[in-house]
C-alpha atoms as a PDB file:
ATOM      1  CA  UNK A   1     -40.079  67.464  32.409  1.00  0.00           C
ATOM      2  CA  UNK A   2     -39.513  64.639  34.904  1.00  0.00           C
ATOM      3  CA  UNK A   3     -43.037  64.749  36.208  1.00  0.00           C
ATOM      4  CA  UNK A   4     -44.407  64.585  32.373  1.00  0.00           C
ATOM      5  CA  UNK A   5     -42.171  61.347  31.688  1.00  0.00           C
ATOM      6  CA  UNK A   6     -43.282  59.947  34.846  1.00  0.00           C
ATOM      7  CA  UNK A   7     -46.732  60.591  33.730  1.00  0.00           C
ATOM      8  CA  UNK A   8     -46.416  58.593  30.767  1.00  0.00           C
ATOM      9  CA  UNK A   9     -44.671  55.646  32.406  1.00  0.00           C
ATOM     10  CA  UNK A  10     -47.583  55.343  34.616  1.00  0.00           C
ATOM     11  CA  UNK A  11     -50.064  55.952  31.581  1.00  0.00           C
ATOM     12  CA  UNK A  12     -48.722  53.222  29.805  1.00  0.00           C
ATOM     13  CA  UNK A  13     -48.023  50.932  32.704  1.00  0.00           C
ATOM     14  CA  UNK A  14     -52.019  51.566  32.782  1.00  0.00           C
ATOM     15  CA  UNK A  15     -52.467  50.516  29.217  1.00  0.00           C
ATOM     16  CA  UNK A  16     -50.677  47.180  29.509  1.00  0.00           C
ATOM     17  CA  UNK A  17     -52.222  46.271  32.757  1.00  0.00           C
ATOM     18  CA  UNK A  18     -55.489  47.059  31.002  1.00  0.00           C
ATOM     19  CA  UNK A  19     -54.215  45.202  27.516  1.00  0.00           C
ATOM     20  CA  UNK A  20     -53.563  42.591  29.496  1.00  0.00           C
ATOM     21  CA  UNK A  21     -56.713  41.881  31.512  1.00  0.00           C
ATOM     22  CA  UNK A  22     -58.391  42.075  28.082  1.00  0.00           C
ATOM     23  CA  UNK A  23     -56.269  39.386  26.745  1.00  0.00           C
ATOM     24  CA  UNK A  24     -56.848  37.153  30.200  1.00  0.00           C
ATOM     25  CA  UNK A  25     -60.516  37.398  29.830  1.00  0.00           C
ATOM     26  CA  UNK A  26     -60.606  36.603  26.120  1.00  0.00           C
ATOM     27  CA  UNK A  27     -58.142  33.630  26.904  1.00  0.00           C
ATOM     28  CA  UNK A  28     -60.517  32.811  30.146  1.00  0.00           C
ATOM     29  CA  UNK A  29     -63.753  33.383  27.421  1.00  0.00           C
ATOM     30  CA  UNK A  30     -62.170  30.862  24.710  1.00  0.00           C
ATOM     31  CA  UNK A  31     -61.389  28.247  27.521  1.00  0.00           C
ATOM     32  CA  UNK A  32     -64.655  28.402  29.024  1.00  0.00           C
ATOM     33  CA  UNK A  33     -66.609  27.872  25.318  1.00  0.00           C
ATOM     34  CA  UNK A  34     -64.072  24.694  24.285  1.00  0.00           C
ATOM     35  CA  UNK A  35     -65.033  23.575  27.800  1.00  0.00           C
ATOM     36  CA  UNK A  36     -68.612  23.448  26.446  1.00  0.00           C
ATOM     37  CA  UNK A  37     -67.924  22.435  23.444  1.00  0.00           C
ATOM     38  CA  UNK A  38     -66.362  19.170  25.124  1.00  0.00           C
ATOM     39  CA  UNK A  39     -69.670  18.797  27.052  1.00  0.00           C
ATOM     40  CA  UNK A  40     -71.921  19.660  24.266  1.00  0.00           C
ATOM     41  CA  UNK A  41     -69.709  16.508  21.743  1.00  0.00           C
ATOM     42  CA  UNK A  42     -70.697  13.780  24.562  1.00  0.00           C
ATOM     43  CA  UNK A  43     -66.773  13.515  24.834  1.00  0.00           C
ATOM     44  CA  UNK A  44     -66.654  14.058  28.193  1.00  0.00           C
ATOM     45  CA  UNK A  45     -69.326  11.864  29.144  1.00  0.00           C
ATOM     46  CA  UNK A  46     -67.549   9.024  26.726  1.00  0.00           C
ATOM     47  CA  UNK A  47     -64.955   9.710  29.682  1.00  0.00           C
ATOM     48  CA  UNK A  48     -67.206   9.965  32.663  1.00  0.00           C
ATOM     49  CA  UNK A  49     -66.069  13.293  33.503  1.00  0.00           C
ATOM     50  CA  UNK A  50     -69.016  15.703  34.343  1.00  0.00           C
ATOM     51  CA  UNK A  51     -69.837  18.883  35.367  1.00  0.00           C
ATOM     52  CA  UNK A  52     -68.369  19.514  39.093  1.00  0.00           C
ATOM     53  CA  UNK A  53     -65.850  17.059  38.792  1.00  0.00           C
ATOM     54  CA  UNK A  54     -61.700  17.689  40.370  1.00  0.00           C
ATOM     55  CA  UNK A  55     -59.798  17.036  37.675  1.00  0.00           C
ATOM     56  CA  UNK A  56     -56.813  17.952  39.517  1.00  0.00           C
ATOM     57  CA  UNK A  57     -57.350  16.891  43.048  1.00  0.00           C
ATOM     58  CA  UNK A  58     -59.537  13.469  42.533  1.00  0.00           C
ATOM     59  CA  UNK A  59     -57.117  10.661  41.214  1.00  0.00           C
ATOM     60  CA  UNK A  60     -59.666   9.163  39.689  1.00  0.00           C
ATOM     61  CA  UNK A  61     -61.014  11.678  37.928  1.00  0.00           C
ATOM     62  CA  UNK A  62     -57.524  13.134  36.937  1.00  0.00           C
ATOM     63  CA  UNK A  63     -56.366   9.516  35.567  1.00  0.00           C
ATOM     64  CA  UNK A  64     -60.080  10.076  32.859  1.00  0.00           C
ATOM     65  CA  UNK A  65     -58.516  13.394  32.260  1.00  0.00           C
ATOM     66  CA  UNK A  66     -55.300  11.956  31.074  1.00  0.00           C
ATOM     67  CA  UNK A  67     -57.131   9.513  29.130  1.00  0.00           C
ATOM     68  CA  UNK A  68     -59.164  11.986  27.306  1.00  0.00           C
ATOM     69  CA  UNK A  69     -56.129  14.730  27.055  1.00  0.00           C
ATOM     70  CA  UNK A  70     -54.264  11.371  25.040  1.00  0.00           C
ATOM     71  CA  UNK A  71     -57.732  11.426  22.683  1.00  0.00           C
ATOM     72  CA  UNK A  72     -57.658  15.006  22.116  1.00  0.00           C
ATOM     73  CA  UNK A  73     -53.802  14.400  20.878  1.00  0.00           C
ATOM     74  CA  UNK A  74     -54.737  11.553  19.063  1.00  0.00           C
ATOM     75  CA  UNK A  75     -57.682  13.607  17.383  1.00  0.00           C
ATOM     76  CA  UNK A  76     -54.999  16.592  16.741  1.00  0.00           C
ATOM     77  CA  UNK A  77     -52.335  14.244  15.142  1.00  0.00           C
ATOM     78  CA  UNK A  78     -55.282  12.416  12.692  1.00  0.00           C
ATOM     79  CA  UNK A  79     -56.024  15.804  11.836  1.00  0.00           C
ATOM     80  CA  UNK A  80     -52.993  17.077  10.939  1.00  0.00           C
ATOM     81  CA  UNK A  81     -52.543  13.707   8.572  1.00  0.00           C
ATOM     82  CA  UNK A  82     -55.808  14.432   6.637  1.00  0.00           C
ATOM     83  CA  UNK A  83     -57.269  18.118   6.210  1.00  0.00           C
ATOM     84  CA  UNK A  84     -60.072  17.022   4.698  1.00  0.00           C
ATOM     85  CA  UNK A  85     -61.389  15.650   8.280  1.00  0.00           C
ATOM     86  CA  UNK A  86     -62.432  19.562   8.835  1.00  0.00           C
ATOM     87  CA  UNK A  87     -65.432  19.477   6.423  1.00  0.00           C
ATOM     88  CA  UNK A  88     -66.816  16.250   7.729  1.00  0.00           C
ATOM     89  CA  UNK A  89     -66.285  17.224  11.351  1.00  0.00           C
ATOM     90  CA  UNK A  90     -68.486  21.083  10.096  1.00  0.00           C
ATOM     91  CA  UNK A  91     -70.943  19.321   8.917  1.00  0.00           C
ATOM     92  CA  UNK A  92     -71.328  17.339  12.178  1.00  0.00           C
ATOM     93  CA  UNK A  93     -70.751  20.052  14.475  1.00  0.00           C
ATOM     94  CA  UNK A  94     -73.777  21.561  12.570  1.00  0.00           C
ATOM     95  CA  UNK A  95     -76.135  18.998  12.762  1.00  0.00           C
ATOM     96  CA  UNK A  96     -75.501  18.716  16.269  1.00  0.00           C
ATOM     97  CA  UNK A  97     -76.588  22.459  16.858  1.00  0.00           C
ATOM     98  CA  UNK A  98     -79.232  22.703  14.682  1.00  0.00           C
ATOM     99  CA  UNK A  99     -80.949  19.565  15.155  1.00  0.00           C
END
């Protein structure tokens, strides 16, 4: 009996340690593609912040961070004021992908 419920701690310890590599790499996955997204929008490059640079470790660099982190918040907060921003910013988003 012990040995069976031992069993199934371990089994599930498995299953969460799998559930939650799944969930890291689809966080990891989603981070990654808004990364590109950033590059793709020009927005970083409004910023000067390019592929390769520290964001963390060159002051510089982390101080255009900041700068476009307060944008993004900015962007966020107008959005939440006026849902109807959404449509426009599709239809932009899709002419910038398909030409």
């Amino acid at each position: 009996m012990i040995n069976r419920l031992e069993k199934q701690k371990t089994q599930e310890k498995i299953h969460q340690a799998t559930l939650s590599s799944s969930l890291r790499k689809q966080e990891t996955r989603t981070k990654i593609q808004l990364g590109g997204l950033l590059l793709k929008s020009g927005l970083a490059d409004c910023f000067d912040i390019f592929p390769g640079d520290d964001l963390q470790l060159d002051p510089e660099k982390h101080q255009l961070a900041m700068s476009l982190l307060g944008a993004l918040i900015d962007l966020k907060n107008t959005a939440e004021k006026d849902p109807d921003l959404y449509n426009y910013w599709l239809s932009l988003g899709l002419k910038k992908i398909n030409g």
